[in-house]
Protein backbone atom coordinates (compact mmCIF):
# COMPACT_ATOMS: atom_id res chain seq x y z
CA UNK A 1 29.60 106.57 105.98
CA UNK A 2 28.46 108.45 103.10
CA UNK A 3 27.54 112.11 103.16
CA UNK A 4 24.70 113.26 101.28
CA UNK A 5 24.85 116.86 102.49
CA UNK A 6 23.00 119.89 101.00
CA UNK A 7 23.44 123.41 100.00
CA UNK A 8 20.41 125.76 99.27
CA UNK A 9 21.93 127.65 96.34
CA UNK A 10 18.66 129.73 96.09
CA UNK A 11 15.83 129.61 97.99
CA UNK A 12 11.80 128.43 97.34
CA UNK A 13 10.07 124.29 97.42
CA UNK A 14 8.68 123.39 94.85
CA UNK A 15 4.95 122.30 95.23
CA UNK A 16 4.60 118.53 95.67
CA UNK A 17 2.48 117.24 92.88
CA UNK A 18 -0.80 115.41 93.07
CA UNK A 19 -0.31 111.92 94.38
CA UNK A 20 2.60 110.10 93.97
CA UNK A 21 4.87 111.68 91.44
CA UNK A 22 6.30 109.35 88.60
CA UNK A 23 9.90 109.27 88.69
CA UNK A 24 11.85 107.84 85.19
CA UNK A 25 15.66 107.07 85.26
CA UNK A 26 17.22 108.40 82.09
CA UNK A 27 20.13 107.08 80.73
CA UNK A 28 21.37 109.30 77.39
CA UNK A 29 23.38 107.10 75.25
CA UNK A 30 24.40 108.40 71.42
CA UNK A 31 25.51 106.05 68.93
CA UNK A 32 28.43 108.47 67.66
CA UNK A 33 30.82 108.69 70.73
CA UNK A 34 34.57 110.74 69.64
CA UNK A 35 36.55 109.36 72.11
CA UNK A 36 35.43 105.58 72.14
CA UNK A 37 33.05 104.16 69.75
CA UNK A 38 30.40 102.36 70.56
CA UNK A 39 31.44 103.60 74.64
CA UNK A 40 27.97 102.96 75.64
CA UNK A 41 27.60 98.90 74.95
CA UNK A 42 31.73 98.24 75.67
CA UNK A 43 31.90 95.44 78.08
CA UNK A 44 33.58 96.89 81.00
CA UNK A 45 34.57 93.34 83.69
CA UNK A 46 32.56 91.56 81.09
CA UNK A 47 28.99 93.89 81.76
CA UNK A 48 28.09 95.87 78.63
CA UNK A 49 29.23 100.21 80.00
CA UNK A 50 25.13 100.84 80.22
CA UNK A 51 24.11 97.79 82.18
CA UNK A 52 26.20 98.87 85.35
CA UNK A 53 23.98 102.03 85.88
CA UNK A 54 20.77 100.40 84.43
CA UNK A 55 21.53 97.33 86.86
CA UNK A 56 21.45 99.70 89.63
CA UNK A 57 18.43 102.00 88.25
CA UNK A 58 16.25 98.77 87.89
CA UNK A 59 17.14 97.50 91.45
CA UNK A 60 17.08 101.06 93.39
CA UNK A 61 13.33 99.78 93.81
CA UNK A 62 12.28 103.52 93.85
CA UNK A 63 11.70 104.70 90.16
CA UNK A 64 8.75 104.01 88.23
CA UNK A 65 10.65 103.63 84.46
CA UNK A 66 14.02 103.20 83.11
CA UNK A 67 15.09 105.07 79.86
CA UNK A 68 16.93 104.74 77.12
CA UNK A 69 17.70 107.43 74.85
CA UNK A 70 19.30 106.62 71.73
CA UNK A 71 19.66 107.01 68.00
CA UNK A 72 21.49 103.64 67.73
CA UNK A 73 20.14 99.75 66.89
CA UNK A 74 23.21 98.19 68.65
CA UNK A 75 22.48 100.38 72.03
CA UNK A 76 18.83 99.53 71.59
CA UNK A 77 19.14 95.83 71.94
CA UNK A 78 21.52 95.86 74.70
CA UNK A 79 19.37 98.07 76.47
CA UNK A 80 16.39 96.19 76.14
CA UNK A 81 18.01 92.80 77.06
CA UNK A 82 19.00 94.73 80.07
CA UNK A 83 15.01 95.49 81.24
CA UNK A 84 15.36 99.30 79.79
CA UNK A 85 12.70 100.86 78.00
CA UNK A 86 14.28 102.43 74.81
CA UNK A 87 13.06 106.27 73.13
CA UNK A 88 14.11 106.65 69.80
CA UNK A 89 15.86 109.92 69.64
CA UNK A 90 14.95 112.64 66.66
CA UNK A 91 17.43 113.09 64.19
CA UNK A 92 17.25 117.25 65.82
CA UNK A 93 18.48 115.89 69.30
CA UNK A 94 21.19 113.06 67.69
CA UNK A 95 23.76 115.75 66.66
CA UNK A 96 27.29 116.40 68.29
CA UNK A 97 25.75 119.68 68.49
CA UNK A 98 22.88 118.13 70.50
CA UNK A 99 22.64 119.41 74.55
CA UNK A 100 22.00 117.04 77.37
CA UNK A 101 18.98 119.17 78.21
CA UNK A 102 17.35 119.29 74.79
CA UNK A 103 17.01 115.32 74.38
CA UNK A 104 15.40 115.46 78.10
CA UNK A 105 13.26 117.83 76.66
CA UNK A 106 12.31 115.84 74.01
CA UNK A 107 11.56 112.57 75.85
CA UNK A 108 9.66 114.31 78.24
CA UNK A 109 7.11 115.84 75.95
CA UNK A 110 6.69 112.47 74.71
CA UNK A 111 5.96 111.33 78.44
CA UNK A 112 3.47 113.33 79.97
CA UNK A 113 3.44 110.81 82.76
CA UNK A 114 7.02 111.36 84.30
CA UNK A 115 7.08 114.42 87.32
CA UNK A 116 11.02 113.36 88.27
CA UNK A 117 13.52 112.94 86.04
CA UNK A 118 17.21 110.59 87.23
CA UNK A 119 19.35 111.58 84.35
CA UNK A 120 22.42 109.16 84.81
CA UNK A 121 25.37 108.80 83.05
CA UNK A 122 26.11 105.75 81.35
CA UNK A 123 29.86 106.21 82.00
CA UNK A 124 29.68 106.08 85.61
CA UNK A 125 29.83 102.12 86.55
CA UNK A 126 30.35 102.61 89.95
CA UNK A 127 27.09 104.23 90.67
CA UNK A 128 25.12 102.27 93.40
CA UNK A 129 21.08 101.48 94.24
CA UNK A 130 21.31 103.56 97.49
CA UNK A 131 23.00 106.86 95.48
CA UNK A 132 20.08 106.76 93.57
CA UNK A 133 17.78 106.30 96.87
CA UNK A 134 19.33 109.07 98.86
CA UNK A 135 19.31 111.66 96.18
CA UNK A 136 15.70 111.27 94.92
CA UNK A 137 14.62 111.60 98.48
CA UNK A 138 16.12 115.58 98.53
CA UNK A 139 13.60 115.65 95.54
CA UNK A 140 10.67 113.66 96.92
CA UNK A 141 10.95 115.01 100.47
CA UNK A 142 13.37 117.79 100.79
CA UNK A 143 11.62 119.54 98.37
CA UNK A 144 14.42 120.18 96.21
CA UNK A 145 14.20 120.84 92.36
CA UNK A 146 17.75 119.85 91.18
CA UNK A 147 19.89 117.54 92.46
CA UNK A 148 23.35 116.66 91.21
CA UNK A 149 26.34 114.22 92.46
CA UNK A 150 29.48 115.47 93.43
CA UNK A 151 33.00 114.20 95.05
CA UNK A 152 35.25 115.87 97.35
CA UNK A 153 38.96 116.50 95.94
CA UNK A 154 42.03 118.06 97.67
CA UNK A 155 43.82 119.57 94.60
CA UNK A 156 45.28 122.87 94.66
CA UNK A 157 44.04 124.85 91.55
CA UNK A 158 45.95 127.45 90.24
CA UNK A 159 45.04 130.02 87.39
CA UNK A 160 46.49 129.84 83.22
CA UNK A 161 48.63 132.79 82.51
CA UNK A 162 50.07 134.00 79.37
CA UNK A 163 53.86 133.32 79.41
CA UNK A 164 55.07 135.32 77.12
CA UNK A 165 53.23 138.49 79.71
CA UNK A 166 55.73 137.22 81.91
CA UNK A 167 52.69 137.12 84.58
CA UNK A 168 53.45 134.45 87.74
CA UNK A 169 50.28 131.93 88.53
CA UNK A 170 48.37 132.78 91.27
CA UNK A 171 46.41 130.24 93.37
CA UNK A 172 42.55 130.79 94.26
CA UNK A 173 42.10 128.33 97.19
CA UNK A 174 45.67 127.80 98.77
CA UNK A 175 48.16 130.39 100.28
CA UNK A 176 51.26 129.28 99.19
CA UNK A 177 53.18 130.29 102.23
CA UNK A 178 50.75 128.03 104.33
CA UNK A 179 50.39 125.04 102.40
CA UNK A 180 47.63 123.01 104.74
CA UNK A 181 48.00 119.45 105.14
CA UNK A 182 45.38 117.11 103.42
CA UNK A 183 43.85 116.36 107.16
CA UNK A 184 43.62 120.14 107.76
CA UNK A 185 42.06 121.07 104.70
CA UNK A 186 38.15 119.82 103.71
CA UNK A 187 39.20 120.05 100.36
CA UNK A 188 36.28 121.10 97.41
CA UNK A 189 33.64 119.96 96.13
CA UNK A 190 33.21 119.09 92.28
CA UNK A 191 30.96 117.83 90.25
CA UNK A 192 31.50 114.23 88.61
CA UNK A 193 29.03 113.71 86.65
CA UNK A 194 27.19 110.74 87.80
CA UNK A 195 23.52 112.47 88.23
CA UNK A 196 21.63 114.91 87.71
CA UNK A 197 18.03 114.41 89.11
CA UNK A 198 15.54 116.94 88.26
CA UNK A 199 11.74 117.61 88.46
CA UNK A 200 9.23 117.78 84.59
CA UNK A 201 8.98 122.12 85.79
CA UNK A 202 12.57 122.28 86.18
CA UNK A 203 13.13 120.78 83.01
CA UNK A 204 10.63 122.61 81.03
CA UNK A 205 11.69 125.91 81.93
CA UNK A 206 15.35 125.31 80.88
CA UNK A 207 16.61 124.98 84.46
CA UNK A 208 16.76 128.45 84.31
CA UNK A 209 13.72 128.63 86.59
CA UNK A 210 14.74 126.91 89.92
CA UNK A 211 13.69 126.70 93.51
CA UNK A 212 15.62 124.69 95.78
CA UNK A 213 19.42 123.25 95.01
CA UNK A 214 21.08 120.54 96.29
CA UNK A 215 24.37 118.46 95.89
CA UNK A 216 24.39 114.97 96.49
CA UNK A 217 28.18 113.88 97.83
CA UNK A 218 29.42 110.61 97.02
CA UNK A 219 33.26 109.08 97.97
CA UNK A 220 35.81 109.18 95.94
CA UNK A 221 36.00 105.03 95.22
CA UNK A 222 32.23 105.43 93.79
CA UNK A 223 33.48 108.36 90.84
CA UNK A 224 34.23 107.16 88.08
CA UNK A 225 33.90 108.57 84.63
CA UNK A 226 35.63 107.25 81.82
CA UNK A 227 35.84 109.65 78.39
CA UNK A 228 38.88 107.95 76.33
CA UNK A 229 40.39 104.72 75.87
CA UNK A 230 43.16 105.95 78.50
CA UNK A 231 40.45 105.65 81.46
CA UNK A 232 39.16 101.88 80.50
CA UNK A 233 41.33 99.69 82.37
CA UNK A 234 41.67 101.90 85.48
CA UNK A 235 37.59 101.83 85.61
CA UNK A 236 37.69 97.97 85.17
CA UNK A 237 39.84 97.39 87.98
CA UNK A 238 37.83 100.14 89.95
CA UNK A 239 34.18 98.82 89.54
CA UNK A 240 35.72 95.08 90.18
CA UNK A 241 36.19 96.44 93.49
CA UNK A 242 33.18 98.81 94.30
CA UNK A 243 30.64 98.47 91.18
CA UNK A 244 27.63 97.26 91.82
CA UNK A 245 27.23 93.27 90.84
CA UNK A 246 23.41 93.48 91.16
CA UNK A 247 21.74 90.87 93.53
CA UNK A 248 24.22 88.17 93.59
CA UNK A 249 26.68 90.16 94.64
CA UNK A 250 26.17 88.24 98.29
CA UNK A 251 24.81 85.05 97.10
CA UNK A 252 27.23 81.87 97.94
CA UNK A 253 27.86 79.85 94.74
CA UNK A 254 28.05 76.58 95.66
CA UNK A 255 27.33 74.34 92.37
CA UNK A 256 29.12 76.15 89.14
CA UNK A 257 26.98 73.88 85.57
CA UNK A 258 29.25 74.26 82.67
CA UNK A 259 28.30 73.15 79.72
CA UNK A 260 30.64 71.42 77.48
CA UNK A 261 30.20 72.28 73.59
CA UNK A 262 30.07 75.67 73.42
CA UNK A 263 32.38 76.56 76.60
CA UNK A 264 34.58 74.11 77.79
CA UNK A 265 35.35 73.15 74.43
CA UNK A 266 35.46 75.07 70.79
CA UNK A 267 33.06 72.91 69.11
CA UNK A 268 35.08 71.21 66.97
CA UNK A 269 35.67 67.82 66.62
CA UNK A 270 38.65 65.88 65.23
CA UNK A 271 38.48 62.79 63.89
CA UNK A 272 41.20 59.98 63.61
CA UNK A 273 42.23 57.48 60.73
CA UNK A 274 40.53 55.14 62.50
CA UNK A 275 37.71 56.78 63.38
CA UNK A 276 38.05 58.11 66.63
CA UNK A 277 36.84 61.04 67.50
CA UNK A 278 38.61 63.75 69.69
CA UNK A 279 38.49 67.44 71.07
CA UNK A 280 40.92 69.76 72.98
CA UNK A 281 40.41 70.86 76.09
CA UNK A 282 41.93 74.13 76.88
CA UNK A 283 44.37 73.52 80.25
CA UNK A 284 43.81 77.02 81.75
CA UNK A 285 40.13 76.11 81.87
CA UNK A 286 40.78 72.76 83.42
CA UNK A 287 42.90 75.06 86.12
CA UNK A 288 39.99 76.97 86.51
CA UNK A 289 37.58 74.03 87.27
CA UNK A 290 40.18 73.00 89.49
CA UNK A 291 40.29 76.72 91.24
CA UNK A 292 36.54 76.52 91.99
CA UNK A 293 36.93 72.84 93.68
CA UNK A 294 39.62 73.83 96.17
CA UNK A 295 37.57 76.45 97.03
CA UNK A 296 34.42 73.55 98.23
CA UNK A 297 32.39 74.75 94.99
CA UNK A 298 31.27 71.62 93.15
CA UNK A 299 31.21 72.00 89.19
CA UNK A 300 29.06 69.51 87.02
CA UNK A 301 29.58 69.35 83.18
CA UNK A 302 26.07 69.25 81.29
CA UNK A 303 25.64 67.97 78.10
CA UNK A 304 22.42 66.20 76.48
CA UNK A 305 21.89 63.85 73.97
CA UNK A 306 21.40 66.20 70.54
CA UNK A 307 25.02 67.47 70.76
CA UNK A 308 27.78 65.74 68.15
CA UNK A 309 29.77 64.15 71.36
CA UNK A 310 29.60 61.02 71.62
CA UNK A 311 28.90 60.07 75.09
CA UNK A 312 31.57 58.25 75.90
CA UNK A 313 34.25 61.08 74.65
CA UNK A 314 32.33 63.30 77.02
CA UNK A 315 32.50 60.96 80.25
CA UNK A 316 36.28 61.13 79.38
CA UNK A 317 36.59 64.91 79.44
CA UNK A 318 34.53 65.10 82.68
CA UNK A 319 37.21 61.82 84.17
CA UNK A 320 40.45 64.86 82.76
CA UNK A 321 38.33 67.38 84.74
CA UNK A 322 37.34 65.84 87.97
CA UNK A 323 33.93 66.55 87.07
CA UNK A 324 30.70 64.38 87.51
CA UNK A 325 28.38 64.63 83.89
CA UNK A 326 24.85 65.41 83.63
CA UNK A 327 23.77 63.87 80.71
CA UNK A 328 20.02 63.83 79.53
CA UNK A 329 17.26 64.37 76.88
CA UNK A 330 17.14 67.88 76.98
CA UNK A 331 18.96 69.33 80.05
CA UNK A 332 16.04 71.90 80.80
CA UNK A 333 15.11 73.52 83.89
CA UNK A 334 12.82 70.68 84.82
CA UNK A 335 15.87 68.28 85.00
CA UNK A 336 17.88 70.75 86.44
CA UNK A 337 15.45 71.53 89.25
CA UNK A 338 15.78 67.62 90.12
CA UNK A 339 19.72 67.88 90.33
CA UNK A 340 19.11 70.72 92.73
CA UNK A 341 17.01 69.07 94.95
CA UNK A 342 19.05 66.54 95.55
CA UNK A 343 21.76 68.17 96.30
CA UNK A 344 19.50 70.74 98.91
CA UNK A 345 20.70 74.16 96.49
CA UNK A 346 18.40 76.55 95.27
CA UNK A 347 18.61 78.73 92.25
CA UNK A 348 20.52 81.45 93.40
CA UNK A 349 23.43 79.15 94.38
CA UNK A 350 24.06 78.11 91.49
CA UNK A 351 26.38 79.57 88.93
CA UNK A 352 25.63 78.18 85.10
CA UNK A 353 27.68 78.65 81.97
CA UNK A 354 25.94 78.17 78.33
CA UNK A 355 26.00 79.16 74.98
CA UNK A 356 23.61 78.25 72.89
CA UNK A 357 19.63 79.23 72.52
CA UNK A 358 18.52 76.13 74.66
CA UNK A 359 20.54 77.66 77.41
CA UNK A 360 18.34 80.44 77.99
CA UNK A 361 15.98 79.23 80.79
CA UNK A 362 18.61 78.01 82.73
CA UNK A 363 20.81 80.98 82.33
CA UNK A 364 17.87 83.07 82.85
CA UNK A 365 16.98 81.24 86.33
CA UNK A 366 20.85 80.73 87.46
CA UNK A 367 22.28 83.38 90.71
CA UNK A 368 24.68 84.05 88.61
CA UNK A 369 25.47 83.21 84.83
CA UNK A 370 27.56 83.82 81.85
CA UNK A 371 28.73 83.39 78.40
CA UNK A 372 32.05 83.16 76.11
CA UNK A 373 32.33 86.31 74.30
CA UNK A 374 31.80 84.18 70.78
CA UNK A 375 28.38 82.32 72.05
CA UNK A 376 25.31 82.86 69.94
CA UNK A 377 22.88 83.08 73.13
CA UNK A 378 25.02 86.49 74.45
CA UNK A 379 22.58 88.64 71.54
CA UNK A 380 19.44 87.16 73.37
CA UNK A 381 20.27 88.00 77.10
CA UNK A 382 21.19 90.15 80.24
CA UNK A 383 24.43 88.01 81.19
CA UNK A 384 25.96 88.95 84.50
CA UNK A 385 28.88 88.31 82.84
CA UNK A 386 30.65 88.29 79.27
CA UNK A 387 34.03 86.58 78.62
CA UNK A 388 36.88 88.30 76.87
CA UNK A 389 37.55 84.75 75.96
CA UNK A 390 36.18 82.84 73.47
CA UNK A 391 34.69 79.21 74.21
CA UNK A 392 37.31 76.52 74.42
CA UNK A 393 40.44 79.05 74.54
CA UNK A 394 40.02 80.19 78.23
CA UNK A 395 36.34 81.22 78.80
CA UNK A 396 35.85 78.95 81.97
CA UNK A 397 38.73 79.81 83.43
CA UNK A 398 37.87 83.84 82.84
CA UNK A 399 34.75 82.76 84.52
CA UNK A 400 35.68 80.94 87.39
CA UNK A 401 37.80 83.48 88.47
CA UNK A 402 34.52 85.76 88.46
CA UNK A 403 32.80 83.68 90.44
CA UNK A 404 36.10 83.08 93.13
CA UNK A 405 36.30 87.35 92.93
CA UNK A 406 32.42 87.62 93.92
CA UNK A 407 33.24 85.42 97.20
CA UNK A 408 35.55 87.15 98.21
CA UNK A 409 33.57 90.49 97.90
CA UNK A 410 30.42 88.54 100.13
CA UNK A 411 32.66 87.83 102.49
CA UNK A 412 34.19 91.53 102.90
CA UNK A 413 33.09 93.51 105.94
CA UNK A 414 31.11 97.06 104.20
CA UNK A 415 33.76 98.59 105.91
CA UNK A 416 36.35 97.12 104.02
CA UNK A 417 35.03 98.16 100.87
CA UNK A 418 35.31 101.58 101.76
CA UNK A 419 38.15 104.09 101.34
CA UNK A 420 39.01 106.29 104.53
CA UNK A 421 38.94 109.67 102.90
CA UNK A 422 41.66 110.62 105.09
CA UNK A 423 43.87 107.88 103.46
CA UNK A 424 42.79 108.22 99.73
């Protein structure tokens, strides 16, 4: 279970404000990062770095606005496909020089309407709906004025010393002769970065003028913060297992739509002396099709009628596959509404993989979609999941494997997605 203790560092509530206050998420994200570029909009598991805390800002169901802070174009569209609202930075808050608390400032003045402000940190993916819950309630009824997440760590500091003075390294929380055992010892707290929730008086005055105090504790699987290149692919395999997937996280797929041109295949098309026409299917995606119908998950190929294959090449590549093929005029929702109801699924078990423009209603009304990495359509929207691969050289398969790893999270116990802090 996690803690959410507090400690009064000073004492003094703030005064609740007239009616309900209006509480923003804030998520500050510069174009001109040292360690990574572009951090921000990196596709960490296929999700862009800022969508994993804006997907759980935008489903906490208890703030009024999500922000964007930028001075970038790039960050701006992916934040917007994402539901954020975007504030343009000033060129005076944009420098390396720039603080944290002088672009809240800023966006502040500029919104005379926010009371509470969520500052969250776009490099923390494994931030969850109910972190934000929990600590805005110390705000909203604890009558707290700044709230900020930490983690519990059992590492034994010890203080720098000149060498050449000879001096030995002393230790301010262990004795050395007693060295306590991790199960004897609560260990410290620290801060990691995740939030820092705040009310619009708080702010104003600097932070230098503050009431009541409080940390918000969260366990150690939840803290991640990634700075340099060094800390990507321990994050991805951490927010596989306890990021927050958004609301499908628990749906059951149980119909995966691919379409072919675009995804299963390249898009090109080879033609023979005499004049047959032919394309390559990649095997590891046919394994993946394959991977989705062992586990009782049916997958239909769509195609429709304006595409280049002919129809009898595609009925072919859905007989290599094992696939039945939707073929039609358009392959809209309308028609896809009508495969649905005869098979008894609704929307949100159904996984659906396009590329193209036309895809967007579908992919828009899918449980779950996503996109090769090389698809026109992933500019235009929010997909629960990008492919490293590109369309036709392993996408599908990158994809099925998403959808087989989101099973087998629904089908986890909470408990076993938790860490026993003894044991970490």
């Amino acid at each position: 279970m996690e803690s959410n203790m507090i400690t009064e560092v000073s004492s003094g509530v703030c005064d609740p404000s007239a009616g309900q206050p209006h509480r923003a998420a804030l998520i500050l994200a510069r174009g001109g990062s040292k360690g990574i570029p572009l951090k921000n909009i990196k596709n960490l598991a296929g999700v862009p770095l800022i969508a994993w805390v804006l997907r759980a800002a935008l489903d906490s169901e208890v703030v009024d606005s999500v922000w964007v802070s930028t001075d970038h174009d790039e960050i701006e569209r992916v934040a917007r496909v994402w539901g954020a609202k975007v504030h343009r930075r000033s060129p005076e808050v944009s420098k390396d020089s720039s603080s944290s608390l002088e672009t809240i400032q800023e966006v502040i003045r500029l919104r005379p309407e926010v009371d509470i402000v969520c500052h969250i940190q776009a490099t923390s993916p494994c931030l969850h709906p109910h972190h934000i819950r929990e600590a805005l309630q110390m705000i909203t009824e604890q009558g707290c004025d700044y709230v900020f997440s930490v983690v519990r760590r059992h590492q034994f500091r010890w203080e720098e010393v000149d060498k050449k003075e000879g001096k030995n390294p002393t230790s301010p929380n262990i004795d050395v002769a007693h060295r306590p055992r991790r199960q004897d010892w609560p260990g410290e707290l620290y801060e990691n970065g995740s939030f820092y929730f705040s009310t619009r008086k708080a702010l104003e005055t600097g932070l230098k003028q503050l009431g009541k105090i409080a940390y918000y504790e969260m366990l150690p699987e939840y803290s991640v913060d990634i700075d340099v290149d060094i800390d990507w692919p321990v994050a991805e395999q951490r927010v596989l297992r306890f990021g927050y997937f958004g609301r499908e996280e628990k749906a059951a797929v149980r119909l995966f739509l691919c379409k072919v041109s675009g995804c299963l295949t390249n898009g090109q098309i080879f033609t023979s002396v005499s004049g047959e026409d032919h394309v390559a299917i990649n095997a590891r995606d046919v394994a993946g099709i394959q991977m989705l119908q062992r586990e009782n998950i049916e997958v239909c190929l769509i195609s429709n009628m304006n595409e280049p294959l002919s129809k009898g090449l595609l009925e072919k590549v859905a007989q290599l596959t094992g696939c039945r093929l939707q073929f039609g005029e358009q392959q809209n929702g309308f028609e896809m509404e009508l495969l649905m109801k005869e098979k008894n699924l609704c929307w949100n078990e159904v996984a659906f993989m396009g590329s193209e423009s036309e895809d967007r209603e579908i992919l828009s009304q899918v449980g779950l979609n996503g996109v090769p990495c090389d698809s026109p359509v992933a500019n235009l929207i929010a997909a629960k999941y990008t492919c490293q691969r590109p369309a036709g050289n392993g996408a599908v398969r990158e994809f099925a494997e998403y959808i087989l790893m989101l099973k087998k999270k629904s089908l986890l116990q909470e408990h076993q997605e938790h860490i026993d802090r003894a044991n970490f």
